[in-house]
C-alpha atoms as a PDB file:
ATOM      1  CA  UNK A   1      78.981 139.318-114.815  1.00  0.00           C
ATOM      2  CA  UNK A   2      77.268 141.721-112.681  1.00  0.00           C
ATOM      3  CA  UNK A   3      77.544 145.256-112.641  1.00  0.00           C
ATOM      4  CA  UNK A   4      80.348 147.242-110.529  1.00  0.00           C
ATOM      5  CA  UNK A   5      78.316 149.864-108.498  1.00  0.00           C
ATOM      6  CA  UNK A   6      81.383 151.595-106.778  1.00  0.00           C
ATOM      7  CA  UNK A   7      82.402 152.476-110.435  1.00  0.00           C
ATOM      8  CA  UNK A   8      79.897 155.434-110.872  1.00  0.00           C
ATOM      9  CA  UNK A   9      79.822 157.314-114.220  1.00  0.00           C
ATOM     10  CA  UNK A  10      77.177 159.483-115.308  1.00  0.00           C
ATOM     11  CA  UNK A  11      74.690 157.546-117.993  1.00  0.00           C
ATOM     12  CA  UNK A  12      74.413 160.853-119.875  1.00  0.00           C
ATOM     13  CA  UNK A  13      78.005 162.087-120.371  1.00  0.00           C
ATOM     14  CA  UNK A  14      76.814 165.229-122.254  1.00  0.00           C
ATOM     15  CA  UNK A  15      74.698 166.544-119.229  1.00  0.00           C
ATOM     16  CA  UNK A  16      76.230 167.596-115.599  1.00  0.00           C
ATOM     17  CA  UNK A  17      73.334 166.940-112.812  1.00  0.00           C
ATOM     18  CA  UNK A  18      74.556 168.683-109.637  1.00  0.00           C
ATOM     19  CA  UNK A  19      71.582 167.483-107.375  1.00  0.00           C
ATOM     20  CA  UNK A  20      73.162 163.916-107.897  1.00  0.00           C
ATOM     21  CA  UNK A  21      76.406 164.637-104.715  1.00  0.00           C
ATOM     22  CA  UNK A  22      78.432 161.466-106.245  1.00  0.00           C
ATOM     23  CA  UNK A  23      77.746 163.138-109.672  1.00  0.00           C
ATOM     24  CA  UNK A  24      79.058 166.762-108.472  1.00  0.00           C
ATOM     25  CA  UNK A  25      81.822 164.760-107.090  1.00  0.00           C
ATOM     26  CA  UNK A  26      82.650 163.298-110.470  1.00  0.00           C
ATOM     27  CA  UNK A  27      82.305 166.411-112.308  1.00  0.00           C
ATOM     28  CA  UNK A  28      83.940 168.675-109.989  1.00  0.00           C
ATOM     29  CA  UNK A  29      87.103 166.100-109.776  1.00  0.00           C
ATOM     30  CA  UNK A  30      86.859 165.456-113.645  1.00  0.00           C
ATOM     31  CA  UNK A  31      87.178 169.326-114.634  1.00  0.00           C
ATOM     32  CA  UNK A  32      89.376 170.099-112.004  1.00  0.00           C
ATOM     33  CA  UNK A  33      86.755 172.941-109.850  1.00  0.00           C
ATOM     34  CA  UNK A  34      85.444 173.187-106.646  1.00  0.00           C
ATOM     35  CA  UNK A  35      81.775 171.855-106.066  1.00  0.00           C
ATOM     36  CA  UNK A  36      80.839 175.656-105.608  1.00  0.00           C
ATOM     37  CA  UNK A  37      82.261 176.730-108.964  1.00  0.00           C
ATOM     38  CA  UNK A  38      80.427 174.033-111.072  1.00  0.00           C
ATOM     39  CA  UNK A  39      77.608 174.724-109.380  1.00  0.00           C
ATOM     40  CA  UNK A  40      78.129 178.435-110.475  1.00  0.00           C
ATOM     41  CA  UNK A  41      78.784 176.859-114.125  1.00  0.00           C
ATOM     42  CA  UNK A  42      75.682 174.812-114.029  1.00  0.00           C
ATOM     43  CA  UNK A  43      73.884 177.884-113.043  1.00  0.00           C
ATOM     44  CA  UNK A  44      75.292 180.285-115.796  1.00  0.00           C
ATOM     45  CA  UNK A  45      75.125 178.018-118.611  1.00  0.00           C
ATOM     46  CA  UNK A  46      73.146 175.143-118.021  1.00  0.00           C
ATOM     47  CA  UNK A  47      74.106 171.097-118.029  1.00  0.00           C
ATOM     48  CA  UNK A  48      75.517 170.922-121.254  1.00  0.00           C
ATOM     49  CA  UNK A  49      79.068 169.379-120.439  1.00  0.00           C
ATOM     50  CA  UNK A  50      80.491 171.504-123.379  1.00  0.00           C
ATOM     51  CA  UNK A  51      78.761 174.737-122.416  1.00  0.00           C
ATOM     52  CA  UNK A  52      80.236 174.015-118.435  1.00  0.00           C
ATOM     53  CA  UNK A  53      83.628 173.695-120.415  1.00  0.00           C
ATOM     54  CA  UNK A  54      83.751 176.617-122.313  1.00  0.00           C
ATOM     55  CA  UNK A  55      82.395 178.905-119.463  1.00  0.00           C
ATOM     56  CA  UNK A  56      85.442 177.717-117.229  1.00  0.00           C
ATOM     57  CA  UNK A  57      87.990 177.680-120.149  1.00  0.00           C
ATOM     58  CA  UNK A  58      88.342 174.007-120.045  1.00  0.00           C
END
């Protein structure tokens, strides 16, 4: 059974890369943000999913 590429989900679901764009997408869709904002997240708190969370009262 091969694998289904058009299913993407980040391998490390404890870490938010924004220089991935299909992982920005997922994030920013996921936590319910603009691209801009989690960017602005990622920025002020680093790539911790948890820490993005907190930070924008997720």
């Amino acid at each position: 059974m091969s694998d289904d590429l058009s299913k993407r989900r980040p391998q490390d679901a404890s870490k938010i890369n924004v220089h991935e764009a299909w992982e920005l997408e997922y994030w920013s869709k996921e936590l319910g943000v603009t691209k801009q904002q989690l960017k602005e997240a990622v920025m002020a708190v680093g790539t911790s999913v948890a820490a993005v969370k907190r930070y924008l009262g997720k």
